[in-house]
PDB file of N, CA and C in Angstrom:
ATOM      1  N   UNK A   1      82.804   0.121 151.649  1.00  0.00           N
ATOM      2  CA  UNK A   1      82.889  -0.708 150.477  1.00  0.00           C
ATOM      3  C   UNK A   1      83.080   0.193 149.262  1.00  0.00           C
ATOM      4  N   UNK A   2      83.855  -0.435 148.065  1.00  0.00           N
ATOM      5  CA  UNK A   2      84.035   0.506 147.328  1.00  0.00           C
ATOM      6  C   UNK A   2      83.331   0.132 146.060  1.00  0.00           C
ATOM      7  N   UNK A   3      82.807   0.766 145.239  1.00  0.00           N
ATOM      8  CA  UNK A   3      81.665   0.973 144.137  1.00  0.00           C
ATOM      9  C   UNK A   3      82.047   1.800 142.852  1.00  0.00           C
ATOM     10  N   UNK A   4      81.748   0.996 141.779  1.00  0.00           N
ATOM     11  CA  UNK A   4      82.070   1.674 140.427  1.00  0.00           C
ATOM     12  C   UNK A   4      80.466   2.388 140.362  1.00  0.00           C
ATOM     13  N   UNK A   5      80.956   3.887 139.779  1.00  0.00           N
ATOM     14  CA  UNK A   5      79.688   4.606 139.249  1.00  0.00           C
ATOM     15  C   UNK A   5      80.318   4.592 137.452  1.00  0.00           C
ATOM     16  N   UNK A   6      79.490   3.633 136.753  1.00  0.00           N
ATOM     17  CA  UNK A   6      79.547   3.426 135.230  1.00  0.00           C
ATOM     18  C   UNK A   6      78.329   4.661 134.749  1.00  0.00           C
ATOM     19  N   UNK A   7      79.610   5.853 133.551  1.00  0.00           N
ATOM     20  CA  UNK A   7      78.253   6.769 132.884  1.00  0.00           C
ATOM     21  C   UNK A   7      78.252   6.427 131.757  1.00  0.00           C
ATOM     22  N   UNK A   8      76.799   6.361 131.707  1.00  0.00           N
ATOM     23  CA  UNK A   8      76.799   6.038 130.246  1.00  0.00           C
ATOM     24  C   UNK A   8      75.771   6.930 129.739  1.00  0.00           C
ATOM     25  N   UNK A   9      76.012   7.816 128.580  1.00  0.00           N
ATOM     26  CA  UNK A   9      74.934   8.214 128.130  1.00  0.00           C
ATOM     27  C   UNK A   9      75.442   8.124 126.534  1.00  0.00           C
ATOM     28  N   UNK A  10      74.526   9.263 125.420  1.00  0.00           N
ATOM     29  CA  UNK A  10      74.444   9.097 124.389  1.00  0.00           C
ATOM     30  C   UNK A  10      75.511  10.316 124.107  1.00  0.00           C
ATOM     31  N   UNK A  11      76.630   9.550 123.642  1.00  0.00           N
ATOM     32  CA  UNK A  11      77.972  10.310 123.270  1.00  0.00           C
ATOM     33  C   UNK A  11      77.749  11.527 121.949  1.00  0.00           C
ATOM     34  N   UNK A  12      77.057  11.234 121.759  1.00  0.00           N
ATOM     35  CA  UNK A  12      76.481  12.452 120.306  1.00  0.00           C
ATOM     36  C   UNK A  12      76.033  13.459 121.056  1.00  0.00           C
ATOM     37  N   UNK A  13      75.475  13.704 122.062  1.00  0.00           N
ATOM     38  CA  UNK A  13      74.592  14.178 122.599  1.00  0.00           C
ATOM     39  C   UNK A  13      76.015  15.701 123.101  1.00  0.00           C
ATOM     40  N   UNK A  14      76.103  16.949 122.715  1.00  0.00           N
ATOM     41  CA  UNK A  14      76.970  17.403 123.078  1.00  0.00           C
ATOM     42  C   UNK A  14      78.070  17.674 122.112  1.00  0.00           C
ATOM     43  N   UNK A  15      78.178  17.138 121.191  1.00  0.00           N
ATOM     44  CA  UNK A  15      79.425  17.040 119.987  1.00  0.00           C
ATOM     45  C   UNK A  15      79.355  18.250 119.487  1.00  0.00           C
ATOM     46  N   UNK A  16      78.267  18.826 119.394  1.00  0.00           N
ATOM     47  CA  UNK A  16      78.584  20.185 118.698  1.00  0.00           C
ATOM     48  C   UNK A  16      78.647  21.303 119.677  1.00  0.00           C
ATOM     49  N   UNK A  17      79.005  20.565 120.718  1.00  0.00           N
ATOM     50  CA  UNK A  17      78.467  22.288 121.886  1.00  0.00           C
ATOM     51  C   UNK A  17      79.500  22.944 121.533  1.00  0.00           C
ATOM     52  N   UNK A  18      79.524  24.604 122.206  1.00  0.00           N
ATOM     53  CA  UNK A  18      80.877  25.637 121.941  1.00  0.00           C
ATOM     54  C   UNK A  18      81.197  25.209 123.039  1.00  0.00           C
ATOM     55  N   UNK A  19      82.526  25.689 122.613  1.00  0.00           N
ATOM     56  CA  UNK A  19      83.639  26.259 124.075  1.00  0.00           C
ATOM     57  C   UNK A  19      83.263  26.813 125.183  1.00  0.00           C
ATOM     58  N   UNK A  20      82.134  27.435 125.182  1.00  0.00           N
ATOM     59  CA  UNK A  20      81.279  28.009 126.425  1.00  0.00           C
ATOM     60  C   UNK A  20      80.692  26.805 126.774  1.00  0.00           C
ATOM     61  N   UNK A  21      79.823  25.916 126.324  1.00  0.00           N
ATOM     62  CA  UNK A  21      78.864  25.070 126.536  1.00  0.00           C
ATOM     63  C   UNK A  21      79.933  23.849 127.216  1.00  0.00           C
ATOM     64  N   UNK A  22      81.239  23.649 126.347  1.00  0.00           N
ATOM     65  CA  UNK A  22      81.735  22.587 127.579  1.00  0.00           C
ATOM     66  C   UNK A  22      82.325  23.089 128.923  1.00  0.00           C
ATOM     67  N   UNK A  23      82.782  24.076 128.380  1.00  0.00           N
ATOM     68  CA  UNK A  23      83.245  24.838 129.442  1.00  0.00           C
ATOM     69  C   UNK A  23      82.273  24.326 130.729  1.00  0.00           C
ATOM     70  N   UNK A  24      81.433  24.941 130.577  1.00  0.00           N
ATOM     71  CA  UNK A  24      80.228  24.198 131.458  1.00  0.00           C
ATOM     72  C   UNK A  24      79.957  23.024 132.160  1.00  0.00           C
ATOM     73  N   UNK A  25      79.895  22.274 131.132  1.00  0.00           N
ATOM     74  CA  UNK A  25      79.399  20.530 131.336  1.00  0.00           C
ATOM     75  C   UNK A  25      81.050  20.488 132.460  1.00  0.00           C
ATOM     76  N   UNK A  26      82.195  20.879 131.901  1.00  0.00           N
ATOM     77  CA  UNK A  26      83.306  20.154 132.929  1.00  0.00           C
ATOM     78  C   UNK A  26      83.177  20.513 134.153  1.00  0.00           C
ATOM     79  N   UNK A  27      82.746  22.115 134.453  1.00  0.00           N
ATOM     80  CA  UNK A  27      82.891  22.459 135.034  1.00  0.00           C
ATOM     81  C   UNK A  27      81.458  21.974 136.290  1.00  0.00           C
ATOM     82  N   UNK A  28      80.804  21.232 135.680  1.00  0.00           N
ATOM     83  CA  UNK A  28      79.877  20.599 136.956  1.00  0.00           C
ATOM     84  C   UNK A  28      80.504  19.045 137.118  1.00  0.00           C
ATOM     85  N   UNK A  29      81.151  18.506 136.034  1.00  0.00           N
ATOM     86  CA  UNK A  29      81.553  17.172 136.048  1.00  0.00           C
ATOM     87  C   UNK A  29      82.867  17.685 137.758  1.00  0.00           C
ATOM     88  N   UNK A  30      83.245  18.874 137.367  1.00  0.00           N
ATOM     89  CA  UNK A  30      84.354  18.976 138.282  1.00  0.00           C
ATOM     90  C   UNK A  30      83.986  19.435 139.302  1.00  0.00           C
ATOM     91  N   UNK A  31      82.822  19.978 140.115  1.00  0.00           N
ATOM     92  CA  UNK A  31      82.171  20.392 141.491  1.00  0.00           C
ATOM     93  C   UNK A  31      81.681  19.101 141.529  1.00  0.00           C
ATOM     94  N   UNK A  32      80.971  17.931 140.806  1.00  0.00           N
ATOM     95  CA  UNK A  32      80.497  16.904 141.702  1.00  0.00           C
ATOM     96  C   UNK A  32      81.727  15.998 142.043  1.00  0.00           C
ATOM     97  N   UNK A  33      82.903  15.955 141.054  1.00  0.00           N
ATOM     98  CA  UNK A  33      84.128  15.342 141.355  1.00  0.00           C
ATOM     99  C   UNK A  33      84.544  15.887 143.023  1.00  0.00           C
ATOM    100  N   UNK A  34      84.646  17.387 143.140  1.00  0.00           N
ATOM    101  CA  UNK A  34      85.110  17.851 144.134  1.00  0.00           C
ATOM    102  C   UNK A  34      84.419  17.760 145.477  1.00  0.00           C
ATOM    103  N   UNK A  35      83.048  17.594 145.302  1.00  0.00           N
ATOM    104  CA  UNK A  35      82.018  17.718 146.107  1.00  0.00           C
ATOM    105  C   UNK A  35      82.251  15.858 146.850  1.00  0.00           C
ATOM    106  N   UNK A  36      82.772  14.680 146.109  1.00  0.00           N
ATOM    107  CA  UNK A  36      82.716  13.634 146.424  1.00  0.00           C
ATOM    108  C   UNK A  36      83.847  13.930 147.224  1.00  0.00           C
ATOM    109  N   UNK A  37      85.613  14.714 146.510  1.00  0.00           N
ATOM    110  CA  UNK A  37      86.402  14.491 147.622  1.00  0.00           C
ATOM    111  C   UNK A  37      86.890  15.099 148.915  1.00  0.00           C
ATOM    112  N   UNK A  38      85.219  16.357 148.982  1.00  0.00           N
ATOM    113  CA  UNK A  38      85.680  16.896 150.305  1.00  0.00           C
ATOM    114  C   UNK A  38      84.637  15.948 151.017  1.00  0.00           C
ATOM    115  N   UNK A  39      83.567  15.146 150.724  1.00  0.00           N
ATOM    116  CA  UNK A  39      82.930  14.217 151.336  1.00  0.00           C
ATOM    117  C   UNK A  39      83.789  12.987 151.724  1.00  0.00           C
ATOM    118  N   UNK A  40      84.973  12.838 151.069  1.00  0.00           N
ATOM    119  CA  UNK A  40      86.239  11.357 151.559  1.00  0.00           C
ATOM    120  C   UNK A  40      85.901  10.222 151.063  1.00  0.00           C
ATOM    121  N   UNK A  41      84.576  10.549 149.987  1.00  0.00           N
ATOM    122  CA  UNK A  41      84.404   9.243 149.299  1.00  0.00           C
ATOM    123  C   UNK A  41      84.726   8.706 147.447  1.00  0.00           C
ATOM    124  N   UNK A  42      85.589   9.906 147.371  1.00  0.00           N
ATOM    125  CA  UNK A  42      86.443   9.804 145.868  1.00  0.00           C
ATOM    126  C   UNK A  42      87.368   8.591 146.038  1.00  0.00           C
ATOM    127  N   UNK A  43      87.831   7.996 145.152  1.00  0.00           N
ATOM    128  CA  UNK A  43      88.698   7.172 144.946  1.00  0.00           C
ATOM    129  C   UNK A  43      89.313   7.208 144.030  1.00  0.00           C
ATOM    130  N   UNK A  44      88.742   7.575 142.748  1.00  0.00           N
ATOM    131  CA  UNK A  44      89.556   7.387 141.536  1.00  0.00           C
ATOM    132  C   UNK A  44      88.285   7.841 140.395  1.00  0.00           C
ATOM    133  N   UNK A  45      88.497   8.475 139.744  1.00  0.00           N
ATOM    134  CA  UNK A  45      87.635   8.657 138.398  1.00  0.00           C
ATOM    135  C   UNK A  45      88.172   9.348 137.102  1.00  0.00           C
ATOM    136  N   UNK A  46      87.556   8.946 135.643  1.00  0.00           N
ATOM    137  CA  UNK A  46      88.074   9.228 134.598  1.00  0.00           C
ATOM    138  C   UNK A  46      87.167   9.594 133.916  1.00  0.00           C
ATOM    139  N   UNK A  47      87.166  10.394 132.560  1.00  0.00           N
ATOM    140  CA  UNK A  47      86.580  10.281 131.456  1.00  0.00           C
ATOM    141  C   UNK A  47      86.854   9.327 130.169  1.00  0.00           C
ATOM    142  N   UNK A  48      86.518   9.085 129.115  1.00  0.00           N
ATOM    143  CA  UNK A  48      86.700   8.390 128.109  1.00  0.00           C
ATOM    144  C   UNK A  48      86.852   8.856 126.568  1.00  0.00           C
ATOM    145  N   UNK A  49      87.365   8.101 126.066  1.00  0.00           N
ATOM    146  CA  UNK A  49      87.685   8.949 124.504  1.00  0.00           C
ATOM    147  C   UNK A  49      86.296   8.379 124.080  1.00  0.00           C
ATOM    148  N   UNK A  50      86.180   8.623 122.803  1.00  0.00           N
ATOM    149  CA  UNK A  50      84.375   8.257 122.108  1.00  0.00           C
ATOM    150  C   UNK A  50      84.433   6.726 121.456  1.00  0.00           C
ATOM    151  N   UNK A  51      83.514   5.961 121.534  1.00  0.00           N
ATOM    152  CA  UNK A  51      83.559   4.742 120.861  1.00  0.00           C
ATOM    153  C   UNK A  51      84.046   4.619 120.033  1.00  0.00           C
ATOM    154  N   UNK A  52      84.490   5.534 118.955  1.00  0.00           N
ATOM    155  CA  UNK A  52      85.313   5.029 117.505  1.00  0.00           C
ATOM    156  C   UNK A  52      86.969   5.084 118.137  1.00  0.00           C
ATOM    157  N   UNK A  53      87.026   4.962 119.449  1.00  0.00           N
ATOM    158  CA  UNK A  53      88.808   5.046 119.673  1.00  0.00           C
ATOM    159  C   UNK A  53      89.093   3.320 120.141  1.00  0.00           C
ATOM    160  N   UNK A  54      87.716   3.199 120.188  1.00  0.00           N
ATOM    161  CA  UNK A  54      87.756   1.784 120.950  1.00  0.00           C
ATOM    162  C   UNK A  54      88.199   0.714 120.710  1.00  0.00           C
ATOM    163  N   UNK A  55      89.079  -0.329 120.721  1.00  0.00           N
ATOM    164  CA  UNK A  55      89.027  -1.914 120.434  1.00  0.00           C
ATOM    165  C   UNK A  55      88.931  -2.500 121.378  1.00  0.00           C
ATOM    166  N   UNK A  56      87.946  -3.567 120.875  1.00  0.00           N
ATOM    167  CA  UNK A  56      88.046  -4.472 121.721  1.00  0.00           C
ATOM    168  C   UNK A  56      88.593  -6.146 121.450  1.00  0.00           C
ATOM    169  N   UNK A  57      89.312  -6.764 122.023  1.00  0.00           N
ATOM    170  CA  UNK A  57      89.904  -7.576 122.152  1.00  0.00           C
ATOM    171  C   UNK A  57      89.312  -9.064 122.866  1.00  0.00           C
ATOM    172  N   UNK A  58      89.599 -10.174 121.813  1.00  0.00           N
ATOM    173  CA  UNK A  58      89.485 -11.702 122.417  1.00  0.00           C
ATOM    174  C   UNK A  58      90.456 -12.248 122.050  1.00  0.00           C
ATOM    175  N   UNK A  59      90.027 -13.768 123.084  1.00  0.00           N
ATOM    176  CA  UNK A  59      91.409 -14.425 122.423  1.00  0.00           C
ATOM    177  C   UNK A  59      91.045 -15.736 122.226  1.00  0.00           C
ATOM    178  N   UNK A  60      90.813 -16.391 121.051  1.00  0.00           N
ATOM    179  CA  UNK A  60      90.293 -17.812 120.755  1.00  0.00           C
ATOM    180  C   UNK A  60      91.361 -18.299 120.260  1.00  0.00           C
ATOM    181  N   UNK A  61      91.716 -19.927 120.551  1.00  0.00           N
ATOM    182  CA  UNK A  61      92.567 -21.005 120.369  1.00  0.00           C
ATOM    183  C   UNK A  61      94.043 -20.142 120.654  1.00  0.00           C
ATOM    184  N   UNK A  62      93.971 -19.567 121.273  1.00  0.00           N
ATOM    185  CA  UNK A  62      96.197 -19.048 121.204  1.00  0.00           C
ATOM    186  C   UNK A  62      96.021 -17.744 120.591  1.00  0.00           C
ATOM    187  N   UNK A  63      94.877 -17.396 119.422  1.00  0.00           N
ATOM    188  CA  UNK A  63      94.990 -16.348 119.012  1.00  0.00           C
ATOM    189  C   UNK A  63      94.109 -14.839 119.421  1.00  0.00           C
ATOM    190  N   UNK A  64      95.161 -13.790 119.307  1.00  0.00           N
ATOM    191  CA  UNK A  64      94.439 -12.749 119.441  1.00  0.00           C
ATOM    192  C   UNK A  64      93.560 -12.034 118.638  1.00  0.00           C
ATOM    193  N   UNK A  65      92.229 -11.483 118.577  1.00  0.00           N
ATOM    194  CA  UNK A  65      91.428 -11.113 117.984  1.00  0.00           C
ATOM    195  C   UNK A  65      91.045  -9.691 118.287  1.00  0.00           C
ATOM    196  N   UNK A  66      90.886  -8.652 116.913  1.00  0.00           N
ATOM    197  CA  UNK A  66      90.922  -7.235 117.756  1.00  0.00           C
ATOM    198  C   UNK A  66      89.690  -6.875 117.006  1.00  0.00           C
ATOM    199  N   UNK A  67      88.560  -6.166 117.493  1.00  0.00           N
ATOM    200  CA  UNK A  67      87.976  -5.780 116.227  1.00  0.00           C
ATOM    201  C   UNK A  67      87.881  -3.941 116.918  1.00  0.00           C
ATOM    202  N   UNK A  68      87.988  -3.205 115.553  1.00  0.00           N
ATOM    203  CA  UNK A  68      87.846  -1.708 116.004  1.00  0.00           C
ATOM    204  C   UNK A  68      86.736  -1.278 116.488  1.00  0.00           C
ATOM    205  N   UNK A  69      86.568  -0.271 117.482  1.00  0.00           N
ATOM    206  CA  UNK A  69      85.125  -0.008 117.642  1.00  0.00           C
ATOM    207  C   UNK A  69      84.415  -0.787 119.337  1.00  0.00           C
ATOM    208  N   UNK A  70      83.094  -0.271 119.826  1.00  0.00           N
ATOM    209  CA  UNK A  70      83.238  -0.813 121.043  1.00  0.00           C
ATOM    210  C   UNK A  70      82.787  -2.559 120.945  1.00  0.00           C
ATOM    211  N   UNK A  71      82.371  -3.375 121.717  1.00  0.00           N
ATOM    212  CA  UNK A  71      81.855  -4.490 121.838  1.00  0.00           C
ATOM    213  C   UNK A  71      80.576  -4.392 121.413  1.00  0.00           C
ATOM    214  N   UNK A  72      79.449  -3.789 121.604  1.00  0.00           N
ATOM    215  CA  UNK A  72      78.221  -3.920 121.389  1.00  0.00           C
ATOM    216  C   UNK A  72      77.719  -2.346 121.204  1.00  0.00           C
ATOM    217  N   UNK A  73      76.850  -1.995 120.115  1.00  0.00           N
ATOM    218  CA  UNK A  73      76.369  -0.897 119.837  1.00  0.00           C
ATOM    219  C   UNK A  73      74.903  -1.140 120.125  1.00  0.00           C
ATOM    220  N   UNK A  74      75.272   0.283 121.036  1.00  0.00           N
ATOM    221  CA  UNK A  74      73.819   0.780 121.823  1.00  0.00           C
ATOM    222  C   UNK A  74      73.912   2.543 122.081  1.00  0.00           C
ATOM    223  N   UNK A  75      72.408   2.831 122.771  1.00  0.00           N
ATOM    224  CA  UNK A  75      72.143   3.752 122.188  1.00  0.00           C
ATOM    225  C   UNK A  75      73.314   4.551 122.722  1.00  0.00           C
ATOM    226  N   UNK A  76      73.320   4.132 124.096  1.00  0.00           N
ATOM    227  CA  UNK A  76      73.767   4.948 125.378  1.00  0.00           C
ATOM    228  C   UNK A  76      75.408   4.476 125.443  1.00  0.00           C
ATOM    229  N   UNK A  77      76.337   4.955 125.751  1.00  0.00           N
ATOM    230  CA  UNK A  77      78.160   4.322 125.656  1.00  0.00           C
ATOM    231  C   UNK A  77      78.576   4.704 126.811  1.00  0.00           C
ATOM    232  N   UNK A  78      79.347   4.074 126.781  1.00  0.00           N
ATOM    233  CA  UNK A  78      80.131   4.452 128.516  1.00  0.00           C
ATOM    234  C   UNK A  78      81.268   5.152 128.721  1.00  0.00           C
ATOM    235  N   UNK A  79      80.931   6.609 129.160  1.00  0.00           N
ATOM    236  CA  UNK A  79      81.510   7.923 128.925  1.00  0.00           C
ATOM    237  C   UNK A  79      82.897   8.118 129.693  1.00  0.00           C
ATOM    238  N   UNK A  80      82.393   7.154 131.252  1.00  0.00           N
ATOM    239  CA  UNK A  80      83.207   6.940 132.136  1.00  0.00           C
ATOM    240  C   UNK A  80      83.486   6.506 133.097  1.00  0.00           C
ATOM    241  N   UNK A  81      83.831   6.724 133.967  1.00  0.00           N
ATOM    242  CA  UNK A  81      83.476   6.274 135.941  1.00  0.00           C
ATOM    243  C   UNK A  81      83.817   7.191 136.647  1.00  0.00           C
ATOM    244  N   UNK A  82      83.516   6.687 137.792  1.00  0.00           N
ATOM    245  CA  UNK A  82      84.133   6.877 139.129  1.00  0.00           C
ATOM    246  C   UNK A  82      84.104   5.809 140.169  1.00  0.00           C
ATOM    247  N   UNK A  83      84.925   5.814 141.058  1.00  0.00           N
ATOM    248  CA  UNK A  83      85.178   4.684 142.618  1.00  0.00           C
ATOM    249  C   UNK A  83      85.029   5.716 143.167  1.00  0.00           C
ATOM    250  N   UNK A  84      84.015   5.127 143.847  1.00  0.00           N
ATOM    251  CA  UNK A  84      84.162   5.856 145.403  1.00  0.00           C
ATOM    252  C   UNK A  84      84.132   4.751 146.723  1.00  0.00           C
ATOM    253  N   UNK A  85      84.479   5.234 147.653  1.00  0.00           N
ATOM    254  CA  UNK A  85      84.215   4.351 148.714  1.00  0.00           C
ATOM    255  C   UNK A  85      83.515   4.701 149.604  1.00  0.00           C
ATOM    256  N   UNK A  86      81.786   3.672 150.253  1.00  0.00           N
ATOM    257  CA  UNK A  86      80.946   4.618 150.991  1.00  0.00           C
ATOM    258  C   UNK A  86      80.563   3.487 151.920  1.00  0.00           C
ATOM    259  N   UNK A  87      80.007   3.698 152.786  1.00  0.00           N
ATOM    260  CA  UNK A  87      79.594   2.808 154.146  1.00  0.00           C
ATOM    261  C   UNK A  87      78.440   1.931 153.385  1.00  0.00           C
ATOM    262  N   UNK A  88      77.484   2.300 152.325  1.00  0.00           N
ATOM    263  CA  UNK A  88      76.813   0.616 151.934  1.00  0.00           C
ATOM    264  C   UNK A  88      76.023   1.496 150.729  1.00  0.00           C
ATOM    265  N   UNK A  89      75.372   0.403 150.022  1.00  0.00           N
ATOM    266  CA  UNK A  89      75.044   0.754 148.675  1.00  0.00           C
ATOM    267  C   UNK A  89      74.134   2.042 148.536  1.00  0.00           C
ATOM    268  N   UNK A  90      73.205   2.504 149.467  1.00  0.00           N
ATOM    269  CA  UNK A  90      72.391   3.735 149.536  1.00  0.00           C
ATOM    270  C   UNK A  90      72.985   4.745 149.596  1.00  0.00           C
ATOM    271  N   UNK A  91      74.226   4.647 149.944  1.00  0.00           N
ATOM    272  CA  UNK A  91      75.068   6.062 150.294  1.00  0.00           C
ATOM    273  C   UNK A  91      75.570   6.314 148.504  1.00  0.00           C
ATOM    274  N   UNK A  92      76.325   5.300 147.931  1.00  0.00           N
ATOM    275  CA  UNK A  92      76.811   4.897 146.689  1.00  0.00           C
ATOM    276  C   UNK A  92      75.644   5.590 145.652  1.00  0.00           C
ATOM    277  N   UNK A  93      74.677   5.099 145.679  1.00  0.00           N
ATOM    278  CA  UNK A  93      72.926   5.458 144.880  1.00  0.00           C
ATOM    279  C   UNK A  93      72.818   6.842 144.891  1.00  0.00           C
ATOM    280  N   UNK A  94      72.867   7.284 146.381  1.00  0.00           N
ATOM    281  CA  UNK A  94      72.640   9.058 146.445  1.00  0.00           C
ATOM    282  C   UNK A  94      73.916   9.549 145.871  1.00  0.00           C
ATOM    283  N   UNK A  95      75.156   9.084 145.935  1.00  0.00           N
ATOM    284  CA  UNK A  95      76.316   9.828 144.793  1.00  0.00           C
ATOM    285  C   UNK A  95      75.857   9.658 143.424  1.00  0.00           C
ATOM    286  N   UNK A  96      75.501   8.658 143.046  1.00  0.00           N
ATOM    287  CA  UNK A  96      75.074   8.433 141.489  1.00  0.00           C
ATOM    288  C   UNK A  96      74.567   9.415 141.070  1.00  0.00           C
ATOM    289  N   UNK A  97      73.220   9.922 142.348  1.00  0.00           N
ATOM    290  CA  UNK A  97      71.880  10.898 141.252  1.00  0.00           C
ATOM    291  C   UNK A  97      72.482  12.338 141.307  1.00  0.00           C
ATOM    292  N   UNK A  98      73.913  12.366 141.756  1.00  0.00           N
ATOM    293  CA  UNK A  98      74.160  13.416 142.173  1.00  0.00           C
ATOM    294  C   UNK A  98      75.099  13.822 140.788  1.00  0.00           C
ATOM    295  N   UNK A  99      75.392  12.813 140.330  1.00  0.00           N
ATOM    296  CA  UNK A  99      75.907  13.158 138.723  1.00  0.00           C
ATOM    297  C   UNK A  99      75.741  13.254 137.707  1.00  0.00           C
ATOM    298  N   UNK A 100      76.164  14.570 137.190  1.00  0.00           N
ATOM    299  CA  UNK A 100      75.676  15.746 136.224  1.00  0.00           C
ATOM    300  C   UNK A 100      75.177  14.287 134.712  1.00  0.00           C
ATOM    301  N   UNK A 101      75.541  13.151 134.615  1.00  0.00           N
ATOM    302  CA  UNK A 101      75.051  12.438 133.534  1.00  0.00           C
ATOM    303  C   UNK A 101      73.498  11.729 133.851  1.00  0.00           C
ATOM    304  N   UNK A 102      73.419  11.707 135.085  1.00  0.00           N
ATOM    305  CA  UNK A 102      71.933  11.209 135.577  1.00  0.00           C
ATOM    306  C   UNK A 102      70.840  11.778 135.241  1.00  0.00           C
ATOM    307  N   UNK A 103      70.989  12.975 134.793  1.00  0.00           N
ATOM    308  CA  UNK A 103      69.787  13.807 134.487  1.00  0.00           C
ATOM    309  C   UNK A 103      69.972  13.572 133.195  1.00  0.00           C
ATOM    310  N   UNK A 104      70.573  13.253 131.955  1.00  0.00           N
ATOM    311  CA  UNK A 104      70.565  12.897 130.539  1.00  0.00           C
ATOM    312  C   UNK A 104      70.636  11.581 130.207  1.00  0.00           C
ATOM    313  N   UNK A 105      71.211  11.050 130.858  1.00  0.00           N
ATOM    314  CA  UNK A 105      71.934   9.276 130.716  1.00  0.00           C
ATOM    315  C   UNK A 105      71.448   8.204 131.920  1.00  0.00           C
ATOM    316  N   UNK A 106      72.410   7.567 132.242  1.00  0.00           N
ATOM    317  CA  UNK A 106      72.200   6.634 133.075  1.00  0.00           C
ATOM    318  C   UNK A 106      73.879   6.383 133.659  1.00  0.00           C
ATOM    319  N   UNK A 107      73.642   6.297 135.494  1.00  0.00           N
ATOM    320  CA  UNK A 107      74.567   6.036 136.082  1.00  0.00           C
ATOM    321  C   UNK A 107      74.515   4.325 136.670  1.00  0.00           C
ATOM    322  N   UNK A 108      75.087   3.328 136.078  1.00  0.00           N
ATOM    323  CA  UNK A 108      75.395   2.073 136.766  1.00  0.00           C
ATOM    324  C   UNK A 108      75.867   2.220 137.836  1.00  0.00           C
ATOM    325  N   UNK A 109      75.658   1.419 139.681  1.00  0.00           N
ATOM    326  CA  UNK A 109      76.230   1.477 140.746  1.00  0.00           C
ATOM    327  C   UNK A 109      77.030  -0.125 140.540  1.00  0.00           C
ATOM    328  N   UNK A 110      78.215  -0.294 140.465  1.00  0.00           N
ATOM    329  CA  UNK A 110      78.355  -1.521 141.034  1.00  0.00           C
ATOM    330  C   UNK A 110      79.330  -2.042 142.499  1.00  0.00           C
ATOM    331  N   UNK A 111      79.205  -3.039 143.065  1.00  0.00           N
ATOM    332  CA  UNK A 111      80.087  -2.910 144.262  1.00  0.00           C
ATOM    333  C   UNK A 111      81.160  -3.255 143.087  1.00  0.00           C
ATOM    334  N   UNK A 112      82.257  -2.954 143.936  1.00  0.00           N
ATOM    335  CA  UNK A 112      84.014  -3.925 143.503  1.00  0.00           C
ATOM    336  C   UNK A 112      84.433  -4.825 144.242  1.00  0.00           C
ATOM    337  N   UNK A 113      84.621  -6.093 143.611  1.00  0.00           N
ATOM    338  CA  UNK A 113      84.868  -7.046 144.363  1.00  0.00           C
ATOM    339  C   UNK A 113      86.150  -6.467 145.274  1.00  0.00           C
ATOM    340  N   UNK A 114      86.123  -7.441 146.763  1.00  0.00           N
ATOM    341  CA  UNK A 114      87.345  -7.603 147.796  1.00  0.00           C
ATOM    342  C   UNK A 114      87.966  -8.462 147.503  1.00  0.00           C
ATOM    343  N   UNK A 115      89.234  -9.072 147.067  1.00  0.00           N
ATOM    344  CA  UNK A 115      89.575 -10.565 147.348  1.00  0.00           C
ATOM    345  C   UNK A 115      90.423 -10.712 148.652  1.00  0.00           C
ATOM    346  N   UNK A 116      90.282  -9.962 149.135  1.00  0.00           N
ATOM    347  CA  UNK A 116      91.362  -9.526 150.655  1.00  0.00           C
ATOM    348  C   UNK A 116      90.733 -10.249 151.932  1.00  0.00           C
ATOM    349  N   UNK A 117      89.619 -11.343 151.401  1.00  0.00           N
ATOM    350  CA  UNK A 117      88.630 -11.336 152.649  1.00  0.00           C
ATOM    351  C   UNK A 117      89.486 -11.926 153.469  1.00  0.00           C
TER     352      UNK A 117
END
């Protein structure tokens, strides 16, 4: 089954690091990336630009509505994802704690819907 890992932590958190210091942070974002796809359970994952790149979009009576900025301000923002695909939600859980934002932030597990049933 395949599963969104949603990161969310506090996007400030890091803004001033050096060039050494991200250097860093990618470079574990990119061993647990790698570590999922010699395990065969990568699927797809991204990072995100920062909440001020954000719009979000409705659409009431015919019309479109944009406002700049994310939907709801909180502490924590959502940095990014990953899909993976794993035999059932415990397998999914142990990838979560295994990412470098779990120890600062918070990793959401969700399944992804099938409509293929």
């Amino acid at each position: 089954m395949k599963y969104m890992l949603l990161i969310y932590s506090d996007e400030t958190i890091g803004s001033d690091a050096t060039a050494e210091e991200m250097q860093n942070i990618l470079a574990q974002y990119g061993a647990y990336a790698g570590e999922m796809a010699q395990a065969g359970v990568m699927v797809a994952g991204e990072g995100l630009h920062p909440t001020t790149t954000a719009t979000t979009v409705s659409s009431r009576a015919g019309k479109t509505l944009t406002t700049h900025g994310p939907f709801a301000e909180t502490r924590e923002q959502l940095g990014g994802f990953y899909v993976i695909d794993c035999d059932n939600l415990d397998e999914a859980i142990a990838w979560a704690a295994k990412c470098p934002t779990a120890a600062m932030g918070h990793v959401e597990v969700r399944p992804i819907m099938n409509y293929n049933l």
